[in-house]
Protein backbone atom coordinates (compact mmCIF):
# COMPACT_ATOMS: atom_id res chain seq x y z
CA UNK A 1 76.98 41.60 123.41
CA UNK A 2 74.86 41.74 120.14
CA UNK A 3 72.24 42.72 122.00
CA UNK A 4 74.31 45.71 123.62
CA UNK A 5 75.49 46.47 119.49
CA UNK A 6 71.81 46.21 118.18
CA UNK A 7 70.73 48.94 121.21
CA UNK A 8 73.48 51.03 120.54
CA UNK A 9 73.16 51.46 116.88
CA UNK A 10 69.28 52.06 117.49
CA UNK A 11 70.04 54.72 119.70
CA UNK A 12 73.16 55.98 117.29
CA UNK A 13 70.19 56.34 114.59
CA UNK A 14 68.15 58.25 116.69
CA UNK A 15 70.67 60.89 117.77
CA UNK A 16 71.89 63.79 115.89
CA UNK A 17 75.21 63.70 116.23
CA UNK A 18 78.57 64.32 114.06
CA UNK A 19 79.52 61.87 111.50
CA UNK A 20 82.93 61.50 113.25
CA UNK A 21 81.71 60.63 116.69
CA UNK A 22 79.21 58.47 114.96
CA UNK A 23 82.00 56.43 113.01
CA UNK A 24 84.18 56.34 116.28
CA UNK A 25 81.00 55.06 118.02
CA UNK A 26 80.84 52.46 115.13
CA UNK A 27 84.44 50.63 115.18
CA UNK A 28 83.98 50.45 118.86
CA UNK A 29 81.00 47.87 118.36
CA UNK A 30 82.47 46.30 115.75
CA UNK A 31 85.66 45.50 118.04
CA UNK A 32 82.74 45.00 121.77
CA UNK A 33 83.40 41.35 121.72
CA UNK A 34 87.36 42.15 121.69
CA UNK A 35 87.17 44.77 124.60
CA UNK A 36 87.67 43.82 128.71
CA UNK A 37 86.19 45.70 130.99
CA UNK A 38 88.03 49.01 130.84
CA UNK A 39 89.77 49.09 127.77
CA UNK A 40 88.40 51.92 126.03
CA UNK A 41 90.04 55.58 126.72
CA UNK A 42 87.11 58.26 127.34
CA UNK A 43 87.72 61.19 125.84
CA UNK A 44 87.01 64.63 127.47
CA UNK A 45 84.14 66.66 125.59
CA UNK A 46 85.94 69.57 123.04
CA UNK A 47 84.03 72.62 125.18
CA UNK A 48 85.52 70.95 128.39
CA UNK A 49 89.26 71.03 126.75
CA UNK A 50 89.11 74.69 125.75
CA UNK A 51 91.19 76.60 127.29
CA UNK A 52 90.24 79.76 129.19
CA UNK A 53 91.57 82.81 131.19
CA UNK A 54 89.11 85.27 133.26
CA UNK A 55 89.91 88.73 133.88
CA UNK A 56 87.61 91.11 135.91
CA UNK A 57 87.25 94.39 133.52
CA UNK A 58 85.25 97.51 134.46
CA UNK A 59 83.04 98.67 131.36
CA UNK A 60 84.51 101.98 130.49
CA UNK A 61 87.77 103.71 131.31
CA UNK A 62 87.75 103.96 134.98
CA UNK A 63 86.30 101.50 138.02
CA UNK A 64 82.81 103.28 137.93
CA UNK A 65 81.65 100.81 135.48
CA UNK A 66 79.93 97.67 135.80
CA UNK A 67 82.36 94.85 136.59
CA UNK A 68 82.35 92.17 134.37
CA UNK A 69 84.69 89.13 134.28
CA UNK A 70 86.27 88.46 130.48
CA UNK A 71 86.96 85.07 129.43
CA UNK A 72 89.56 84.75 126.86
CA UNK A 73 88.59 81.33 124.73
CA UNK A 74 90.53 79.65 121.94
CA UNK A 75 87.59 81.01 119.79
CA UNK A 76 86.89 84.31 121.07
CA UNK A 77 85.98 86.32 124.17
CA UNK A 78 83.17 85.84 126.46
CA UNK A 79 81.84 88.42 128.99
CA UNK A 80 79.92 87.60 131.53
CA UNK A 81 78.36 89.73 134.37
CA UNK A 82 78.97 88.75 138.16
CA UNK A 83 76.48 86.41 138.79
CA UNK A 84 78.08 84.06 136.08
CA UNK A 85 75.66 84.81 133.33
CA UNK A 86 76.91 85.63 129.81
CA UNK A 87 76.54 89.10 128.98
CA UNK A 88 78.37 88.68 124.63
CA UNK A 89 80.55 86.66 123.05
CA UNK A 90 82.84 87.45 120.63
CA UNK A 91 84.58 85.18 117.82
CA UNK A 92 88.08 86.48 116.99
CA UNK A 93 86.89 86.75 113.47
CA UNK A 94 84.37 89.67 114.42
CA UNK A 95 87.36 91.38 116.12
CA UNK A 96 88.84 94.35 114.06
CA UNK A 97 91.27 95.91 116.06
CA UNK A 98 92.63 95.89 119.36
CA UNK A 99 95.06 98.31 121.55
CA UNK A 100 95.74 99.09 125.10
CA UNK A 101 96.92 102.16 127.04
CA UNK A 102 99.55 101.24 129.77
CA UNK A 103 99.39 104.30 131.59
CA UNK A 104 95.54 104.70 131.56
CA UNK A 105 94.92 100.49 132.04
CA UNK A 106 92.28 100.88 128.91
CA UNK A 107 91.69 98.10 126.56
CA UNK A 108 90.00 98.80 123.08
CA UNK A 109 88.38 96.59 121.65
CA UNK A 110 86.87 97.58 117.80
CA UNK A 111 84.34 94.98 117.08
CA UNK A 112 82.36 94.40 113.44
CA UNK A 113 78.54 94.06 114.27
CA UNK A 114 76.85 93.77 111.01
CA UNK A 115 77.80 96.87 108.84
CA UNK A 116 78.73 98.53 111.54
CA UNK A 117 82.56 98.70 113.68
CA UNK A 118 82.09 99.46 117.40
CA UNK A 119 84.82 100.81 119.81
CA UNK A 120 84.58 98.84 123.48
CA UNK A 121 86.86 100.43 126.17
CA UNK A 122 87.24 97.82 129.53
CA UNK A 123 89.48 99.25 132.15
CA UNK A 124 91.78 96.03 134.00
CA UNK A 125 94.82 96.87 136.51
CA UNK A 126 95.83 93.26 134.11
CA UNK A 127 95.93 95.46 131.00
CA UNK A 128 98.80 94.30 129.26
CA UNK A 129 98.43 90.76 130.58
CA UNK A 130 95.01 90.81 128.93
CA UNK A 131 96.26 91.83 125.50
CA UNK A 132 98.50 89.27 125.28
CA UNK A 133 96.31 86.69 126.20
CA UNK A 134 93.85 87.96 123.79
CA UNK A 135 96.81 87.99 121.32
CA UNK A 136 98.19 84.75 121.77
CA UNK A 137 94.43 82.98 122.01
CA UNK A 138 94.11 84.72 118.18
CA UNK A 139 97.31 83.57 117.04
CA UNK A 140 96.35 79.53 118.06
């Protein structure tokens, strides 16, 4: 078992990660020699608890647009195009303004890109749904 600490801490050195993890990594070797076979609780990776929603969107204000499916993130939105690969993301904090139109099923989205504030329309038959998810994600 101080052979298993000695590796360990080699390794920890090595790696670049988070002082946190690295101190959690730490009192577990100092308590190895305590420990039976299963007793320590995994925990799941923070990207891997996020939670998400998907919603397919049409770019624009009508179903001739691309189709794209929108994730809605704790942090932000994600779009990505329909053979999975990511097309933008957006952080909530980026996100100036955002409306829907019942009747038409148009979401607006008003987005600050450097100095400039951009208006993206996605038509959903989920409209409202989607603002409210997008609402309540910004409000956690």
């Amino acid at each position: 078992k101080v052979e298993i600490k000695r590796k360990v801490r080699r390794l920890l050195g090595k790696s670049h990660i988070g002082l946190i993890y690295s101190q959690e990594i730490n009192l577990l070797l100092d308590k190895v020699g305590q420990l039976n076979a299963n007793d320590i609780d995994l925990k799941q990776l923070p990207s891997r608890q996020v939670n998400r929603q998907s919603f397919t969107v049409h770019c624009g204000t009508d179903v001739t647009g691309d189709l794209l499916f929108l994730e809605v993130r704790d942090d932000g939105l994600v779009l990505r195009t329909v053979s999975g690969a990511i097309a933008e993301r957006w952080f909530f904090e980026r996100l100036v303004n955002m409306t829907y139109s019942p009747k038409n099923k148009v979401l607006c989205l008003w987005r600050r890109n450097g100095g400039q504030t951009q208006l993206h329309k996605y038509y959903t038959k989920k409209c409202k749904d989607l603002y409210y998810c997008i609402k309540e994600a910004m409000e956690r």
